[in-house]
PDB file of N, CA and C in Angstrom:
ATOM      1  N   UNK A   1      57.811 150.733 207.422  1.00  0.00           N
ATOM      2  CA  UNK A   1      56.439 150.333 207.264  1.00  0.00           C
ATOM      3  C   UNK A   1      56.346 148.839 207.501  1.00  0.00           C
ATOM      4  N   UNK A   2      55.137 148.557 208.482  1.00  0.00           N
ATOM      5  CA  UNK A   2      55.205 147.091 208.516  1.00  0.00           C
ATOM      6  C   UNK A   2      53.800 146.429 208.043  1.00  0.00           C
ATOM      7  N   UNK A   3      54.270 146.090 207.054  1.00  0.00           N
ATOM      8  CA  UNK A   3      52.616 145.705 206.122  1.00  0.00           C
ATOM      9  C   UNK A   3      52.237 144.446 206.677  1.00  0.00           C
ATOM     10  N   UNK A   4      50.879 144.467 206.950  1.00  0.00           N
ATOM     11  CA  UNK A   4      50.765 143.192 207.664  1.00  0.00           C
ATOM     12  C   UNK A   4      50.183 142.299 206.256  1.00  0.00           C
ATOM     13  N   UNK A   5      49.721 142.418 205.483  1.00  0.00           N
ATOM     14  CA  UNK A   5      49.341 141.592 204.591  1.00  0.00           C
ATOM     15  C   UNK A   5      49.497 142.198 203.145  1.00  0.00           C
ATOM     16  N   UNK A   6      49.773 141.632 201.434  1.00  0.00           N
ATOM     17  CA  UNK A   6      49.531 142.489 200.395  1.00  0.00           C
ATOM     18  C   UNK A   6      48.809 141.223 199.720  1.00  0.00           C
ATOM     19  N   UNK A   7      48.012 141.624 198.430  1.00  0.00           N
ATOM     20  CA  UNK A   7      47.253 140.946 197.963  1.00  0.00           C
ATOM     21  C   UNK A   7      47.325 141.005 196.504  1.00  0.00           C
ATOM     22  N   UNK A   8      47.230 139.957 195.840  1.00  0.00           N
ATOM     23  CA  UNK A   8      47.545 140.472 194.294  1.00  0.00           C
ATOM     24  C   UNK A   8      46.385 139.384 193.951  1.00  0.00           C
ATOM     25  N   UNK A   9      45.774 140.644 193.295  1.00  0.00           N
ATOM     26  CA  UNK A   9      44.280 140.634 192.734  1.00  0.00           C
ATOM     27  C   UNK A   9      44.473 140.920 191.141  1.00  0.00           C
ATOM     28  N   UNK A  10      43.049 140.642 190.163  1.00  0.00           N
ATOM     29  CA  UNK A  10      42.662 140.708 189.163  1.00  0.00           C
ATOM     30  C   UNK A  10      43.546 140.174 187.902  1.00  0.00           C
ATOM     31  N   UNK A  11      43.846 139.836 186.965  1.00  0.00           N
ATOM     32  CA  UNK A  11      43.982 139.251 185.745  1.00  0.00           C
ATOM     33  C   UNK A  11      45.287 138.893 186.450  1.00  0.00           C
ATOM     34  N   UNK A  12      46.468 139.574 186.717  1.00  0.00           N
ATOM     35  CA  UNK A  12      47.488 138.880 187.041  1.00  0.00           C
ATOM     36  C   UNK A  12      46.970 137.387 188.073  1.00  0.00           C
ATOM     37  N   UNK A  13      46.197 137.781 189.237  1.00  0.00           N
ATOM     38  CA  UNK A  13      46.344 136.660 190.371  1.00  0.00           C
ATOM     39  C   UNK A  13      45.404 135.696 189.666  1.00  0.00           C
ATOM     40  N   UNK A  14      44.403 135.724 188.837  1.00  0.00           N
ATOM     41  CA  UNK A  14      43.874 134.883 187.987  1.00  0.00           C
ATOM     42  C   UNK A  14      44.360 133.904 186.772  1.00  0.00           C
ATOM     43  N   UNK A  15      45.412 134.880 186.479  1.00  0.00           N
ATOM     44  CA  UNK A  15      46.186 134.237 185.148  1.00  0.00           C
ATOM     45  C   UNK A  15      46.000 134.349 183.897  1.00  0.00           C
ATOM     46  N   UNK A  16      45.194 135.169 183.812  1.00  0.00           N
ATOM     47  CA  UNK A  16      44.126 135.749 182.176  1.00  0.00           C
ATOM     48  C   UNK A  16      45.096 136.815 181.754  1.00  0.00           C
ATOM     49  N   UNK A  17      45.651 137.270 182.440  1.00  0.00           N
ATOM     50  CA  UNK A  17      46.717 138.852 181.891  1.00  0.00           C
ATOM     51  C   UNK A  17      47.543 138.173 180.642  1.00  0.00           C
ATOM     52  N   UNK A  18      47.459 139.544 179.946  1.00  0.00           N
ATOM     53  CA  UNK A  18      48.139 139.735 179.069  1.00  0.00           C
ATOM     54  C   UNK A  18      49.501 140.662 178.952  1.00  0.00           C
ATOM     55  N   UNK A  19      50.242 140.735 178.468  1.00  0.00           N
ATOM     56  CA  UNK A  19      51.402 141.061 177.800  1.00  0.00           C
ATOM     57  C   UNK A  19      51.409 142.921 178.192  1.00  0.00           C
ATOM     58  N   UNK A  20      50.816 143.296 178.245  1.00  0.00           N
ATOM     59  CA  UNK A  20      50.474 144.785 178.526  1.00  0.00           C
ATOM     60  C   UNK A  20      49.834 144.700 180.010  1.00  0.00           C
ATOM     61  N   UNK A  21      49.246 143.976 180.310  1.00  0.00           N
ATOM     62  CA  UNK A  21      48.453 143.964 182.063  1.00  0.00           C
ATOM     63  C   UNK A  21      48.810 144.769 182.519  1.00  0.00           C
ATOM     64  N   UNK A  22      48.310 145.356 183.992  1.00  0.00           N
ATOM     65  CA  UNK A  22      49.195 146.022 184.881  1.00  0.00           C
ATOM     66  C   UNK A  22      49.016 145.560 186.078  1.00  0.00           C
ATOM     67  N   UNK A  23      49.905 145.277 187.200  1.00  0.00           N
ATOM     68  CA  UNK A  23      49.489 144.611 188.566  1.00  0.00           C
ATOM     69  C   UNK A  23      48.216 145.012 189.462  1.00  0.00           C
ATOM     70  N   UNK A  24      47.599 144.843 189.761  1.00  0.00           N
ATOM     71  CA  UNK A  24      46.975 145.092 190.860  1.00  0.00           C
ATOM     72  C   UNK A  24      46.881 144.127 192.321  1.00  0.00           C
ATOM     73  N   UNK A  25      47.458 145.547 193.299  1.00  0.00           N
ATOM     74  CA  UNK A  25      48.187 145.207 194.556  1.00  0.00           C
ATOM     75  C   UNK A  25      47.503 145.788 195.790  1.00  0.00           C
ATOM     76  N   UNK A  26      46.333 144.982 196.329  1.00  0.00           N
ATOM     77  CA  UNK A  26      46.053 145.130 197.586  1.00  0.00           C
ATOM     78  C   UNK A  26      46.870 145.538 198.982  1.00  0.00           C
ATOM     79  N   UNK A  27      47.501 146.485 199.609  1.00  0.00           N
ATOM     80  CA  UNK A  27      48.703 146.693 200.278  1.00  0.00           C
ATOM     81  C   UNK A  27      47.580 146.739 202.155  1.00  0.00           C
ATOM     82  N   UNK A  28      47.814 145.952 202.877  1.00  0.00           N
ATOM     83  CA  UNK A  28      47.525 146.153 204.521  1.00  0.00           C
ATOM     84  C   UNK A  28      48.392 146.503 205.302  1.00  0.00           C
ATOM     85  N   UNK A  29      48.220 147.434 205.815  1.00  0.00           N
ATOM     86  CA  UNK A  29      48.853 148.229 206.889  1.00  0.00           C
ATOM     87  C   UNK A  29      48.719 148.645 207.946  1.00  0.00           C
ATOM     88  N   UNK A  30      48.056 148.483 208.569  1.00  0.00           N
ATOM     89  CA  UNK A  30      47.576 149.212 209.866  1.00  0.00           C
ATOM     90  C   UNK A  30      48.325 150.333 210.789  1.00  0.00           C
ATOM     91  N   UNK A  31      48.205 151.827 210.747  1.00  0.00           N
ATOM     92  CA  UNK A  31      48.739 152.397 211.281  1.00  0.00           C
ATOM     93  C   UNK A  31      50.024 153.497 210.235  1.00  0.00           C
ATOM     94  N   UNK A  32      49.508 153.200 209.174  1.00  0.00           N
ATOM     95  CA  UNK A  32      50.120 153.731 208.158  1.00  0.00           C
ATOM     96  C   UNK A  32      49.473 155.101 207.893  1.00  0.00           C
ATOM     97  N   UNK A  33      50.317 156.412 208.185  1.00  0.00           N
ATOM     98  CA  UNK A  33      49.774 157.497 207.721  1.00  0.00           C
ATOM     99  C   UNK A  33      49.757 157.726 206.346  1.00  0.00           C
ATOM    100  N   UNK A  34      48.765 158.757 205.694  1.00  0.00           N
ATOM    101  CA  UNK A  34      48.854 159.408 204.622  1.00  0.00           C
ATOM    102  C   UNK A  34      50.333 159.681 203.742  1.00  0.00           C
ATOM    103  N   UNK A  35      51.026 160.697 204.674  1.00  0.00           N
ATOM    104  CA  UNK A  35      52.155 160.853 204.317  1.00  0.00           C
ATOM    105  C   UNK A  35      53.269 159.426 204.223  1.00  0.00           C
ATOM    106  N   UNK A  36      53.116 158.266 205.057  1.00  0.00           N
ATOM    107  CA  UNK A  36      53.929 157.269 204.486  1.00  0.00           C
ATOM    108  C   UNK A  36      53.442 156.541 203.570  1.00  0.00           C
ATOM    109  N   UNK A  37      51.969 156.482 203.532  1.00  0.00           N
ATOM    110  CA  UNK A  37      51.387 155.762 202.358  1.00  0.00           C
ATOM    111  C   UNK A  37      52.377 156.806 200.591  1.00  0.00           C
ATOM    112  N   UNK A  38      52.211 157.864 200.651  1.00  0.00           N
ATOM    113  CA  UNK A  38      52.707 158.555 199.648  1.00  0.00           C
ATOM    114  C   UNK A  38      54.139 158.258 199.299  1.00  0.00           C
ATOM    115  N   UNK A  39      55.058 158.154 200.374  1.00  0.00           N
ATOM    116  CA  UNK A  39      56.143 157.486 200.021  1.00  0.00           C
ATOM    117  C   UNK A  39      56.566 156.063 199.933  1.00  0.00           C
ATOM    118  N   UNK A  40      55.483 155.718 199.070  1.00  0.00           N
ATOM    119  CA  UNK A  40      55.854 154.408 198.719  1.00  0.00           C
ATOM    120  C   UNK A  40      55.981 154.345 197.239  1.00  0.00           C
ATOM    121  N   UNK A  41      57.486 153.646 196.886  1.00  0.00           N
ATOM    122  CA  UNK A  41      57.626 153.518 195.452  1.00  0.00           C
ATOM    123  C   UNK A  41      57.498 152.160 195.045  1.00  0.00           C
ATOM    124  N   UNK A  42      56.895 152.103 193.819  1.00  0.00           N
ATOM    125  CA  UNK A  42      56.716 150.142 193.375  1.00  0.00           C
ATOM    126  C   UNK A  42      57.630 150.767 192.107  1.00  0.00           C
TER     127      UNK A  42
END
């Protein structure tokens, strides 16, 4: 997979998160099927 861009958004990319947060991760891809989108593990 060749991601052309990822983005890290909300309380983490702000800096307000807390101790429990959870990431939120904008992922760009272009040309990325369904089925490879699914095999992606974080």
């Amino acid at each position: 997979m060749d991601a052309k861009e990822v983005t890290l958004y909300g309380s983490r990319a702000k800096g307000t998160y807390r101790y429990n947060s959870d990431i939120d991760l904008m992922l760009t891809a272009p040309g990325l099927s369904w089925p490879e989108f699914n095999e992606i593990e974080l």
